[in-house]
PDB file of N, CA and C in Angstrom:
ATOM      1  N   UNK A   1      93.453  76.328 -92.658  1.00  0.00           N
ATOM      2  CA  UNK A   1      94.298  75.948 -93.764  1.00  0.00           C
ATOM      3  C   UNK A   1      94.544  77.193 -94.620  1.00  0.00           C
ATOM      4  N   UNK A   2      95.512  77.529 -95.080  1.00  0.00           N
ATOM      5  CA  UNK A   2      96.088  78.269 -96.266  1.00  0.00           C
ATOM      6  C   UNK A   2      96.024  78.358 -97.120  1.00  0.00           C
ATOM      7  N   UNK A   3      96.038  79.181 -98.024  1.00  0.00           N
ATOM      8  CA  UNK A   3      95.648  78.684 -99.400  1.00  0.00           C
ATOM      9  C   UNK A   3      96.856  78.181-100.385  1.00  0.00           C
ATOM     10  N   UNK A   4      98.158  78.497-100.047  1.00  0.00           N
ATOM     11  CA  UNK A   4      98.974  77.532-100.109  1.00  0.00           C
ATOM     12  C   UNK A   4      99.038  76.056 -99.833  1.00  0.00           C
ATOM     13  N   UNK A   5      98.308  75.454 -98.502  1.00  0.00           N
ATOM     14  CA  UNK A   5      98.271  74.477 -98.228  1.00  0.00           C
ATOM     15  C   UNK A   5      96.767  73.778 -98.930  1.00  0.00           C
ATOM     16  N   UNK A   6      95.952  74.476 -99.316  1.00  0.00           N
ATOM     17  CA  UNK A   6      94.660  74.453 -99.637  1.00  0.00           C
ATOM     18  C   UNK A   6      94.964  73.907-101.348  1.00  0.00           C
ATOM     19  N   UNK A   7      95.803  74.647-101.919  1.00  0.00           N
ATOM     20  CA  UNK A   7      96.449  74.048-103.147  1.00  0.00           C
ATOM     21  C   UNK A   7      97.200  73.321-103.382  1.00  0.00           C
ATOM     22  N   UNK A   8      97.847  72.931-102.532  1.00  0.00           N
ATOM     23  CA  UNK A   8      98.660  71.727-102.450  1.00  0.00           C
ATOM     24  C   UNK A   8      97.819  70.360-102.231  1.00  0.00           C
ATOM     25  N   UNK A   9      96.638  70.322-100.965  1.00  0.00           N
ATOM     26  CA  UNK A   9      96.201  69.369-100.388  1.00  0.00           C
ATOM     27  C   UNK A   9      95.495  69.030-101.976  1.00  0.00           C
ATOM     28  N   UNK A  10      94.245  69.873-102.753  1.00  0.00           N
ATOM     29  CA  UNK A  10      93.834  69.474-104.173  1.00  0.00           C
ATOM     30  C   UNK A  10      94.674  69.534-104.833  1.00  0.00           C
ATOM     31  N   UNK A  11      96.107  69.869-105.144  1.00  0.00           N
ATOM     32  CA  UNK A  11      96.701  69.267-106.403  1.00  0.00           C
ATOM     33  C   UNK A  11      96.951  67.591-106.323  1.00  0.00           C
ATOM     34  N   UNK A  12      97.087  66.548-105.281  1.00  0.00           N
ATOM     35  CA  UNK A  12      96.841  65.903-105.100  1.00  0.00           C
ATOM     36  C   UNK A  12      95.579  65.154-104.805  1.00  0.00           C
ATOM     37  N   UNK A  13      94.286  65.685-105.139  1.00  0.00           N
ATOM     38  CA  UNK A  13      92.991  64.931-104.987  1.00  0.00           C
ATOM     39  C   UNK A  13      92.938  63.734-105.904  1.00  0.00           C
ATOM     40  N   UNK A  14      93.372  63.887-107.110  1.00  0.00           N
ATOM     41  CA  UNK A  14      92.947  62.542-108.551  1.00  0.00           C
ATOM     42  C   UNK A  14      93.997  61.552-107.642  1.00  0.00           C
ATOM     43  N   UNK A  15      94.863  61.802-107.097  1.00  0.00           N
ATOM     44  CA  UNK A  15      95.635  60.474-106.335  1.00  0.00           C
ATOM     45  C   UNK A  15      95.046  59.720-105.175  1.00  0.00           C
ATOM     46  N   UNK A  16      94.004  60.233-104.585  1.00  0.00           N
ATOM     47  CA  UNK A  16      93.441  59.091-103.517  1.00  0.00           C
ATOM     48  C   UNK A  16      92.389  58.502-104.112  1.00  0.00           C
ATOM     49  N   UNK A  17      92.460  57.510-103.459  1.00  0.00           N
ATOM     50  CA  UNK A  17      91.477  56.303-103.581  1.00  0.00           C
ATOM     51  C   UNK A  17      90.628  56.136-102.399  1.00  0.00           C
ATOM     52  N   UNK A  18      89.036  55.965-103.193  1.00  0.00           N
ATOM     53  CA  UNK A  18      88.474  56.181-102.551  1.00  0.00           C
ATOM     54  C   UNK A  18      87.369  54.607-102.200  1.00  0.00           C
ATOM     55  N   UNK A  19      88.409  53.763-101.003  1.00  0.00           N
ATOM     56  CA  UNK A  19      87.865  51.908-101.162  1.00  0.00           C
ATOM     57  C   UNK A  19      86.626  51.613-100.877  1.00  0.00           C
ATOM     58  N   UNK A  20      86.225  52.572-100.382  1.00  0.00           N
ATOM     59  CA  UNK A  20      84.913  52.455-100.087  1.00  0.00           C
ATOM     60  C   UNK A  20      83.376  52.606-101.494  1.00  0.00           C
ATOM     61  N   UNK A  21      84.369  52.960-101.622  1.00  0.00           N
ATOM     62  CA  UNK A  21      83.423  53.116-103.751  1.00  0.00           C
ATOM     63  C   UNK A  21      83.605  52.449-104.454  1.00  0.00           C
ATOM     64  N   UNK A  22      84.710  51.367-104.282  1.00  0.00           N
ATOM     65  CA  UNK A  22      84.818  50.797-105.264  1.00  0.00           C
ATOM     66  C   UNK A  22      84.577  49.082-105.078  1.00  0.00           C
ATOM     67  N   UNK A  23      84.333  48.622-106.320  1.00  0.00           N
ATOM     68  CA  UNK A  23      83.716  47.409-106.918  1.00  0.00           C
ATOM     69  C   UNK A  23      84.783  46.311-106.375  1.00  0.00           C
ATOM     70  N   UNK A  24      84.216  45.109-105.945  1.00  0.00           N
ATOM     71  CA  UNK A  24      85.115  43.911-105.723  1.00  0.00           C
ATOM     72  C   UNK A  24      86.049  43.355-106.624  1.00  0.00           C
ATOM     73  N   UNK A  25      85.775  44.344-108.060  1.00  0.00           N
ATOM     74  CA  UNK A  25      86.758  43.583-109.078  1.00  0.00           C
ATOM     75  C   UNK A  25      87.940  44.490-109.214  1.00  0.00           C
ATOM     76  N   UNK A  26      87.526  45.777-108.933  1.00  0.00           N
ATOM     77  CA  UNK A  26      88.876  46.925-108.559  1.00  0.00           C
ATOM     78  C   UNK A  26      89.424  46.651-107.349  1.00  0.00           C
ATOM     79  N   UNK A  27      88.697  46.245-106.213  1.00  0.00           N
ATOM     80  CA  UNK A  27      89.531  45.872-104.995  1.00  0.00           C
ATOM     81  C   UNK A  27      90.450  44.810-105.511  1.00  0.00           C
ATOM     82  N   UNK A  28      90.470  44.012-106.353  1.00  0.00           N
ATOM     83  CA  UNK A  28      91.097  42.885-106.604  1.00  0.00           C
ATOM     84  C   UNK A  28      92.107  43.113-106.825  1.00  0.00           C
ATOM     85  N   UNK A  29      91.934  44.024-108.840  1.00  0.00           N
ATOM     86  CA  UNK A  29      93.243  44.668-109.242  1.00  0.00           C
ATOM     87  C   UNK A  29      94.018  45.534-108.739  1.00  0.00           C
ATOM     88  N   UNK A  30      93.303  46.299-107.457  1.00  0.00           N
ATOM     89  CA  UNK A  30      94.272  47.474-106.265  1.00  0.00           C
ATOM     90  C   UNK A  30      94.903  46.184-105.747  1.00  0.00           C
ATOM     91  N   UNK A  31      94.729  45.052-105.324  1.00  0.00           N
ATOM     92  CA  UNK A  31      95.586  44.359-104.815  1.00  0.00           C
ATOM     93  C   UNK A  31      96.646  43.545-105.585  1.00  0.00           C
ATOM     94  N   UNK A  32      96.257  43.113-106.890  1.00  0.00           N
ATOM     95  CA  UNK A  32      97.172  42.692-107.653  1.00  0.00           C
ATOM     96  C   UNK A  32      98.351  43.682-107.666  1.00  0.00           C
ATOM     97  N   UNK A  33      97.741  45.175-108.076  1.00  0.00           N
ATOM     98  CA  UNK A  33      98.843  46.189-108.395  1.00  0.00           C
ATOM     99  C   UNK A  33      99.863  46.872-107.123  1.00  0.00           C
ATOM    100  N   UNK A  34      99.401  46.526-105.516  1.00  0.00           N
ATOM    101  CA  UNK A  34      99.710  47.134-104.422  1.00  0.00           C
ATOM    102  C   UNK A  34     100.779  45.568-103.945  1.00  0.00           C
ATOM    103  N   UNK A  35     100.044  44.653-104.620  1.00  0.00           N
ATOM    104  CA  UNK A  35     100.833  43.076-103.622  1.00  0.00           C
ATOM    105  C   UNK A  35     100.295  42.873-102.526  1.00  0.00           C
ATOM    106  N   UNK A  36     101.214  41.692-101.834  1.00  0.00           N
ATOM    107  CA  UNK A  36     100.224  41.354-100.430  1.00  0.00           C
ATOM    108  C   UNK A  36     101.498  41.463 -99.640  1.00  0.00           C
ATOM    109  N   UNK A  37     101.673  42.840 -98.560  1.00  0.00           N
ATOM    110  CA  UNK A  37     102.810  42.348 -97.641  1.00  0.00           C
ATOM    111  C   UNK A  37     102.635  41.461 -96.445  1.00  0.00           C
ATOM    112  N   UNK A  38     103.418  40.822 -96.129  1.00  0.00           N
ATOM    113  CA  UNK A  38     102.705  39.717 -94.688  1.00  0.00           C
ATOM    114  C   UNK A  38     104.045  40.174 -93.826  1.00  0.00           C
ATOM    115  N   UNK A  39     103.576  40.212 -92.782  1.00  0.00           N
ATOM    116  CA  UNK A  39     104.073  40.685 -91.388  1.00  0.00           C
ATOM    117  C   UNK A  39     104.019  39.632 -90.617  1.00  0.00           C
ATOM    118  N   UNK A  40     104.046  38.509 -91.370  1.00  0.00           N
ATOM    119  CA  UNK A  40     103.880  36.926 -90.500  1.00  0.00           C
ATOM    120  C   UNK A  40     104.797  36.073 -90.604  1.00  0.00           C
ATOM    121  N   UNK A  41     104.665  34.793 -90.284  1.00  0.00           N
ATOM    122  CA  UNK A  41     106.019  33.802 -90.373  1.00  0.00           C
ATOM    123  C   UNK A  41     105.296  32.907 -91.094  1.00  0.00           C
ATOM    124  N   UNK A  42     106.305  31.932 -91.756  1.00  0.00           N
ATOM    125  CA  UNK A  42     105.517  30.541 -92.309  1.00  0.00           C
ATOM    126  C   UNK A  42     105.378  29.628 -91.302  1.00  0.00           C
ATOM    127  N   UNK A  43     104.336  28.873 -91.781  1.00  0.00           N
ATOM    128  CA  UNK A  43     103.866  27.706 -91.005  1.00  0.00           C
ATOM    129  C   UNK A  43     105.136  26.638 -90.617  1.00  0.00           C
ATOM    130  N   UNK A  44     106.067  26.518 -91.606  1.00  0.00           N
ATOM    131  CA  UNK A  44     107.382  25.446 -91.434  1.00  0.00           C
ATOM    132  C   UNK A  44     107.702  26.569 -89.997  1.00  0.00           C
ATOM    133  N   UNK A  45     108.085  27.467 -90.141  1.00  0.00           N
ATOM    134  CA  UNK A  45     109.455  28.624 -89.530  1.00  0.00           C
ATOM    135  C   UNK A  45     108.090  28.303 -88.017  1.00  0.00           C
ATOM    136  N   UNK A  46     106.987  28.573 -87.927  1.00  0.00           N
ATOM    137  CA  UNK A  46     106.324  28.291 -86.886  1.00  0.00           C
ATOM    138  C   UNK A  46     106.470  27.091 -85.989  1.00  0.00           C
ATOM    139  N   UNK A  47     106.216  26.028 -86.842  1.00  0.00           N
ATOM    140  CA  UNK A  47     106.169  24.938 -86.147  1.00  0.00           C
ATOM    141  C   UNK A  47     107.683  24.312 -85.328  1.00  0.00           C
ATOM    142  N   UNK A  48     109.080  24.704 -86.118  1.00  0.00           N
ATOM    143  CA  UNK A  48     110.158  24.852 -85.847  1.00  0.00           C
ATOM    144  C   UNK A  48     110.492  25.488 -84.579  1.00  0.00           C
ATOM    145  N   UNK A  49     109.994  26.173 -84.173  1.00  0.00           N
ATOM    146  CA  UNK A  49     110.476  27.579 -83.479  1.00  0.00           C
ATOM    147  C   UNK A  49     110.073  28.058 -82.442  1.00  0.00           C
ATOM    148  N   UNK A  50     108.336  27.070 -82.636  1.00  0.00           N
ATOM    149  CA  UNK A  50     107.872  27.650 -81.275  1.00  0.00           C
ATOM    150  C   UNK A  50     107.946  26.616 -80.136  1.00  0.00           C
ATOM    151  N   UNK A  51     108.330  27.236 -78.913  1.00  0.00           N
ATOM    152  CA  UNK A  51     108.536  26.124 -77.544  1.00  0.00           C
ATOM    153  C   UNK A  51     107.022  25.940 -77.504  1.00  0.00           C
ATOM    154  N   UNK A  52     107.498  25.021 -76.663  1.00  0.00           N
ATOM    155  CA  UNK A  52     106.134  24.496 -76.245  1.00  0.00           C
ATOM    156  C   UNK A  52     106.230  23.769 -75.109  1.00  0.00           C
ATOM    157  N   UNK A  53     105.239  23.892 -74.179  1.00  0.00           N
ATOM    158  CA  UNK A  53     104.608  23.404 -72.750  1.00  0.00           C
ATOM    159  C   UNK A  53     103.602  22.542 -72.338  1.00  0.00           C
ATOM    160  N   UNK A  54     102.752  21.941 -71.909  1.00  0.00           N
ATOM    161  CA  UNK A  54     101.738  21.468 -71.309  1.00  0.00           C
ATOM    162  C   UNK A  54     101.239  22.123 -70.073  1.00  0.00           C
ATOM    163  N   UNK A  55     100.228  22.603 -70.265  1.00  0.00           N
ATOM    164  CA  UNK A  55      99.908  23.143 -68.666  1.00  0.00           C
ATOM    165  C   UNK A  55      99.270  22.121 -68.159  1.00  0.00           C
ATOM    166  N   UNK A  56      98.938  22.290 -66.658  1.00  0.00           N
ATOM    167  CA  UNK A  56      99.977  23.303 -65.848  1.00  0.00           C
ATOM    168  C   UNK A  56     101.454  22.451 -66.199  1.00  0.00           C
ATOM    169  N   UNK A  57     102.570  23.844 -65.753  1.00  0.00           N
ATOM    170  CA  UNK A  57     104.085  22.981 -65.473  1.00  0.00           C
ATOM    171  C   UNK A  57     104.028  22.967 -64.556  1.00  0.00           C
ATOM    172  N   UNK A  58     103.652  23.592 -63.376  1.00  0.00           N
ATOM    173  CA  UNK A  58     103.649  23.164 -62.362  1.00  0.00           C
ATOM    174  C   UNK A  58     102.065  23.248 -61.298  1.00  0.00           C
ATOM    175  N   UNK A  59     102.188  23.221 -60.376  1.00  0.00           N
ATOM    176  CA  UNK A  59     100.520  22.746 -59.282  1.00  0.00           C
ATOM    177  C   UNK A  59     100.538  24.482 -58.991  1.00  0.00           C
ATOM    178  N   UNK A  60     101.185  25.247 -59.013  1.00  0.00           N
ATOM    179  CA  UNK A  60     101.321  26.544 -57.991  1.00  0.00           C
ATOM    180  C   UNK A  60     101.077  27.569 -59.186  1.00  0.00           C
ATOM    181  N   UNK A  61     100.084  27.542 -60.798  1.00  0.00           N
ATOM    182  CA  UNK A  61      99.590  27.721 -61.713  1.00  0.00           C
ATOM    183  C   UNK A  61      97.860  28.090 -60.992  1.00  0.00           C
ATOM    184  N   UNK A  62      97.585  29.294 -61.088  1.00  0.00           N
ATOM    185  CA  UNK A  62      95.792  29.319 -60.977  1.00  0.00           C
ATOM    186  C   UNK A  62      95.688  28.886 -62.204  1.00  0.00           C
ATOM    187  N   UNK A  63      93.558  29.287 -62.650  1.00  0.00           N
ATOM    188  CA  UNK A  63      92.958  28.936 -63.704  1.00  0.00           C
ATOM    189  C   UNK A  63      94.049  30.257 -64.736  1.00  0.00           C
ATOM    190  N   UNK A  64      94.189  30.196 -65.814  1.00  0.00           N
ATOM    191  CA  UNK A  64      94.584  31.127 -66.831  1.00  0.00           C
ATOM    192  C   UNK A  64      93.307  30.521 -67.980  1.00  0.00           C
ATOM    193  N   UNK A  65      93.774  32.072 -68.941  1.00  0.00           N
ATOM    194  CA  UNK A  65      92.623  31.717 -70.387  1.00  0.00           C
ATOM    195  C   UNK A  65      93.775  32.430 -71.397  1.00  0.00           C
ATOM    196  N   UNK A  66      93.676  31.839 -72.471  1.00  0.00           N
ATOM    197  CA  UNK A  66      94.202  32.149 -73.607  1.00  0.00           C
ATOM    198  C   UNK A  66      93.322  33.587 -74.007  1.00  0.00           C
ATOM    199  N   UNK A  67      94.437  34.799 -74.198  1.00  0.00           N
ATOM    200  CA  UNK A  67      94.153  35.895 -74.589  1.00  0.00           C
ATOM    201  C   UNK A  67      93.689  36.054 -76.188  1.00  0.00           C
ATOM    202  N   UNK A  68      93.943  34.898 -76.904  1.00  0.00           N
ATOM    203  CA  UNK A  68      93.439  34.866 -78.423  1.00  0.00           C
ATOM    204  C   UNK A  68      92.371  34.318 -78.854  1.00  0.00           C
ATOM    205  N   UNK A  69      91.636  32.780 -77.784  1.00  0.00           N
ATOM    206  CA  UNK A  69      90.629  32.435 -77.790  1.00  0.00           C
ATOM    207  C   UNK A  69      89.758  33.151 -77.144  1.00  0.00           C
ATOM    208  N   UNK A  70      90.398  33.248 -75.808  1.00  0.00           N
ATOM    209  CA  UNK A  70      89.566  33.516 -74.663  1.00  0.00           C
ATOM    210  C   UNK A  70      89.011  32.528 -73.334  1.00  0.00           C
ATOM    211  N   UNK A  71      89.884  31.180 -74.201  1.00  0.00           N
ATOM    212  CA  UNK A  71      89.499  29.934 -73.829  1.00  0.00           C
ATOM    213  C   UNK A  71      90.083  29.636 -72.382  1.00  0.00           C
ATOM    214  N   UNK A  72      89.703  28.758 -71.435  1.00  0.00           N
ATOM    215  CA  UNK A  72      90.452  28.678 -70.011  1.00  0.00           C
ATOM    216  C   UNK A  72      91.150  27.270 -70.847  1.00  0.00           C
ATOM    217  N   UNK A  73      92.731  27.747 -69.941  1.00  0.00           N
ATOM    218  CA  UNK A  73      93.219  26.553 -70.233  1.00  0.00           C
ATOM    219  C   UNK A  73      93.508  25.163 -69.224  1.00  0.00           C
ATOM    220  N   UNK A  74      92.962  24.104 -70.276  1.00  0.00           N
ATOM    221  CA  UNK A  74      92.777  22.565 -69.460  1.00  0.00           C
ATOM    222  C   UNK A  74      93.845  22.270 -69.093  1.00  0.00           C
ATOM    223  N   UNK A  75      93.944  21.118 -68.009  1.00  0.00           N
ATOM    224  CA  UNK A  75      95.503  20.624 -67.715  1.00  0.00           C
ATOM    225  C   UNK A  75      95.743  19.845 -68.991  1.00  0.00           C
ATOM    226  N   UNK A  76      96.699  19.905 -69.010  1.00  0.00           N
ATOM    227  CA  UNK A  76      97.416  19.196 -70.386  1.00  0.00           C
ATOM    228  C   UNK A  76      97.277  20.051 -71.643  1.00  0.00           C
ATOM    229  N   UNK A  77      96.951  20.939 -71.621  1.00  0.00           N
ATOM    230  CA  UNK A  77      96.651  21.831 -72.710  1.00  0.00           C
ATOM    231  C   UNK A  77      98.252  22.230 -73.824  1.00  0.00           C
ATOM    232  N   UNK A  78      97.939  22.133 -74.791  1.00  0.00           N
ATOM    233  CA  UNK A  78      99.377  22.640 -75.681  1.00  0.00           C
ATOM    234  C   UNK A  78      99.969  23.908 -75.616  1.00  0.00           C
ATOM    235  N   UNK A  79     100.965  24.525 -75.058  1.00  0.00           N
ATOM    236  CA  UNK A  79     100.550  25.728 -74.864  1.00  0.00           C
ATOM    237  C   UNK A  79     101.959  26.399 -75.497  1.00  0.00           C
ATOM    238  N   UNK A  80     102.024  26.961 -76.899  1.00  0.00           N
ATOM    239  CA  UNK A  80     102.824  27.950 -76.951  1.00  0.00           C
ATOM    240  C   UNK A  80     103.553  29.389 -76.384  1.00  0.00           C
ATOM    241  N   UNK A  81     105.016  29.299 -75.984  1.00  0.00           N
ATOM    242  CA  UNK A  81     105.683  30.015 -75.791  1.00  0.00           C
ATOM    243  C   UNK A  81     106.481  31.094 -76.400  1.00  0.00           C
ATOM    244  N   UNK A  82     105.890  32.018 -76.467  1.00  0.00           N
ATOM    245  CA  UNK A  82     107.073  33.573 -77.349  1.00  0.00           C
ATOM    246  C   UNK A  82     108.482  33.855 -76.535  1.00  0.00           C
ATOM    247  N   UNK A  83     108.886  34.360 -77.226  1.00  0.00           N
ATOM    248  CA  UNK A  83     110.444  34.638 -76.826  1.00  0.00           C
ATOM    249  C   UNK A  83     110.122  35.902 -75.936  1.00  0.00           C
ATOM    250  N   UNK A  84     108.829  36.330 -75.741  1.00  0.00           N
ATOM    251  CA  UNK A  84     108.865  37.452 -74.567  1.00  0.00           C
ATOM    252  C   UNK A  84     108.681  36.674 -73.119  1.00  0.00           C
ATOM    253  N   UNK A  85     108.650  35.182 -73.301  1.00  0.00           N
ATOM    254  CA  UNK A  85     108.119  34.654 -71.967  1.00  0.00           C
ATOM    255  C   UNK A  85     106.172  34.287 -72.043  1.00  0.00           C
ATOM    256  N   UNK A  86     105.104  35.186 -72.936  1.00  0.00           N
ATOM    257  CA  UNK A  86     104.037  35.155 -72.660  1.00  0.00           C
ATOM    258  C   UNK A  86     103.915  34.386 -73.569  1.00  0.00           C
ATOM    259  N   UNK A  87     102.834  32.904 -72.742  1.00  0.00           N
ATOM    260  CA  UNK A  87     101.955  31.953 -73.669  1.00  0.00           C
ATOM    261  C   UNK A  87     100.737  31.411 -73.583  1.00  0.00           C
ATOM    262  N   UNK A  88     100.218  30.698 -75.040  1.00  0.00           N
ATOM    263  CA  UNK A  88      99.028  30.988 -75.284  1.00  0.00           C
ATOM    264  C   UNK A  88      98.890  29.853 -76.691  1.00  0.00           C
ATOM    265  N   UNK A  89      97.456  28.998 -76.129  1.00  0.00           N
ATOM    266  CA  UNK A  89      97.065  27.934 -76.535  1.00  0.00           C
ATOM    267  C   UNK A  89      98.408  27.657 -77.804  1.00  0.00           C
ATOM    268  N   UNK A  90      98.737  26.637 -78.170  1.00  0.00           N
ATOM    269  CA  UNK A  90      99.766  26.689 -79.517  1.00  0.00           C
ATOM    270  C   UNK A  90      99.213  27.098 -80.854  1.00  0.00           C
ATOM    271  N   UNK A  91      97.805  25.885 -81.096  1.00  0.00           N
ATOM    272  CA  UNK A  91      97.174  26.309 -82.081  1.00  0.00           C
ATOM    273  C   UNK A  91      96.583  27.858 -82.083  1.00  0.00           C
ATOM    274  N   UNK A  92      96.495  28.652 -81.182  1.00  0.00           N
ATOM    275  CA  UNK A  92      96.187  30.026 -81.381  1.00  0.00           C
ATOM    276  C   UNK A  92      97.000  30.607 -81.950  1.00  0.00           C
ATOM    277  N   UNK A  93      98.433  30.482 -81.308  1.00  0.00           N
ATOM    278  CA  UNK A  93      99.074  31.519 -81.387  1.00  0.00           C
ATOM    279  C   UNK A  93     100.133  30.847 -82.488  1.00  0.00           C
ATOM    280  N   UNK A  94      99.927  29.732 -83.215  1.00  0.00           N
ATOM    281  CA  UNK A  94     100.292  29.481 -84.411  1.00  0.00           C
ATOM    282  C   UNK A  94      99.860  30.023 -85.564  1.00  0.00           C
ATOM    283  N   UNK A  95      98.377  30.122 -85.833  1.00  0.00           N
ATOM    284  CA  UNK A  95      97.498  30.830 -86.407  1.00  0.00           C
ATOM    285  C   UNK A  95      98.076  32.731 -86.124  1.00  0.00           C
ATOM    286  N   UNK A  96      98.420  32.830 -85.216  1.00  0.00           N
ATOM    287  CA  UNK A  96      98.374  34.350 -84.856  1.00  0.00           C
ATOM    288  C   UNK A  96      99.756  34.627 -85.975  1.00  0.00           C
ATOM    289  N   UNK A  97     100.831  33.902 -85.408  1.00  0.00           N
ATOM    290  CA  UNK A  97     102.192  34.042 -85.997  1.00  0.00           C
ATOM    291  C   UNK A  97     102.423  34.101 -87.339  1.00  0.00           C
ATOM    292  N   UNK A  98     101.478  33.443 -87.529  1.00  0.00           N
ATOM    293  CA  UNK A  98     101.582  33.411 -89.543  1.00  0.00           C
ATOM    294  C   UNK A  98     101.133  34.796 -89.932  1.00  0.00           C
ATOM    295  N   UNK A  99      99.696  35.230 -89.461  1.00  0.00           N
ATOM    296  CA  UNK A  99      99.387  36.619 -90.018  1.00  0.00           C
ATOM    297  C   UNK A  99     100.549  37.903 -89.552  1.00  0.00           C
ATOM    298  N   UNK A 100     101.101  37.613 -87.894  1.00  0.00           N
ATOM    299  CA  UNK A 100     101.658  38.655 -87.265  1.00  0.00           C
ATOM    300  C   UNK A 100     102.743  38.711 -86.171  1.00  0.00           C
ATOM    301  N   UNK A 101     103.774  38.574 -86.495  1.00  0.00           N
ATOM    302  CA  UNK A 101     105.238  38.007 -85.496  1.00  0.00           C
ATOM    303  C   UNK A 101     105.223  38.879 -84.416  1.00  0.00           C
ATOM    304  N   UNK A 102     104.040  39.100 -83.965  1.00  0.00           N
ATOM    305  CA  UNK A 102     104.200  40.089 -82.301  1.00  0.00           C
ATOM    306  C   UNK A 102     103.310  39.010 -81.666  1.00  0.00           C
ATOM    307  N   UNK A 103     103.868  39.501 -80.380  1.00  0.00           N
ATOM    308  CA  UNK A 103     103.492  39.142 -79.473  1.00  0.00           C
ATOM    309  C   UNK A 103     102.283  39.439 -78.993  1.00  0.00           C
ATOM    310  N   UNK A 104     100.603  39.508 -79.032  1.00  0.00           N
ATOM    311  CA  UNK A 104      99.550  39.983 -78.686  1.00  0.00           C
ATOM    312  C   UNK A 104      99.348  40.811 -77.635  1.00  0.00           C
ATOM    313  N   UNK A 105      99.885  40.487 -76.510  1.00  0.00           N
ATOM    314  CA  UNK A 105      99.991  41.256 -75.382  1.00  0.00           C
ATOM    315  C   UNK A 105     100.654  42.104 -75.357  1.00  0.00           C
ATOM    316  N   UNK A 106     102.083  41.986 -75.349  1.00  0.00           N
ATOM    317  CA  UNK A 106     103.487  43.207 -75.263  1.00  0.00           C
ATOM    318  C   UNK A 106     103.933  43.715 -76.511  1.00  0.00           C
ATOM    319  N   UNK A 107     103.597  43.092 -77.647  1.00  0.00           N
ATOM    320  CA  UNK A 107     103.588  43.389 -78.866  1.00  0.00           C
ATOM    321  C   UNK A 107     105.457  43.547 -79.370  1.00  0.00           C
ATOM    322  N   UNK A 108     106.315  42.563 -78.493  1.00  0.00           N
ATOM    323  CA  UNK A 108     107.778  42.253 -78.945  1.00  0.00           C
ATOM    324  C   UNK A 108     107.359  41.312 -80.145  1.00  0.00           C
ATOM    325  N   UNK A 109     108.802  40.993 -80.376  1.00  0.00           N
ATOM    326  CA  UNK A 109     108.701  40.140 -81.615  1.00  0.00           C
ATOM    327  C   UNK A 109     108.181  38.970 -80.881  1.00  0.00           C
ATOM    328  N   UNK A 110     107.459  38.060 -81.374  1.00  0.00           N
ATOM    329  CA  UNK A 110     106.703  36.996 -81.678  1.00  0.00           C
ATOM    330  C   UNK A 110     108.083  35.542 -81.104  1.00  0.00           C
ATOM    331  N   UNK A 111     108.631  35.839 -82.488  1.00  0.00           N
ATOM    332  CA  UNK A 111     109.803  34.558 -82.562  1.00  0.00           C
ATOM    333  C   UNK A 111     110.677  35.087 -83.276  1.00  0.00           C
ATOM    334  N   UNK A 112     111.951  34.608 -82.566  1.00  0.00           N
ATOM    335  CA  UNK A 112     113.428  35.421 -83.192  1.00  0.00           C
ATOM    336  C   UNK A 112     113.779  34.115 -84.196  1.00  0.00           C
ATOM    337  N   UNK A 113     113.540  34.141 -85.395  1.00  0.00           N
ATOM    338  CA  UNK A 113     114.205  33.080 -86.269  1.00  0.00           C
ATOM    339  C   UNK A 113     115.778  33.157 -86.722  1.00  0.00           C
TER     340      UNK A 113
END
């Protein structure tokens, strides 16, 4: 490093934050003052939107497991569909969609609303 760059990197030191030091009641107000962005969908826009299946659809299906539980899925199982084609238990990947509109595996969008 430079000492150009060496003075630059500390003229900016009083600006980082350091989360690991600090108290649950400053984590709070860093979040009051930062907001909460969500990268998710609502539960209405979810339930709307996502297809849905029963496995198996058909007999020519091996065993599969849900990549979010981990769970094998039963016949008759609920099974949500993404607009990439890949699916996975509903209630999982209902839960998933709210925090995160990708797809877990291929990481496309989730659901095109």
């Amino acid at each position: 490093m430079t000492l150009d760059e060496s003075v630059y990197h500390n003229m900016h030191q009083d600006m980082r934050l350091d989360v690991d030091t600090m108290s649950y009641e400053e984590l709070l107000g860093l979040e009051e003052q930062i907001g909460n962005v969500s990268a998710g969908l609502t539960e209405d826009t979810v339930r709307k939107n996502l297809k849905r299946r029963k496995y198996p659809s058909s007999a020519a299906y091996m065993t599969e497991s849900c990549c979010i539980c981990q769970e094998d899925y039963a016949n008759g199982d609920d099974l949500g569909v993404l607009t990439c084609g890949h699916d996975f238990h509903a209630s999982c990947v209902g839960r998933w969609l709210v925090l995160k509109n990708v797809c877990p595996i291929c990481k496309k969008t989730g659901l095109s609303t």
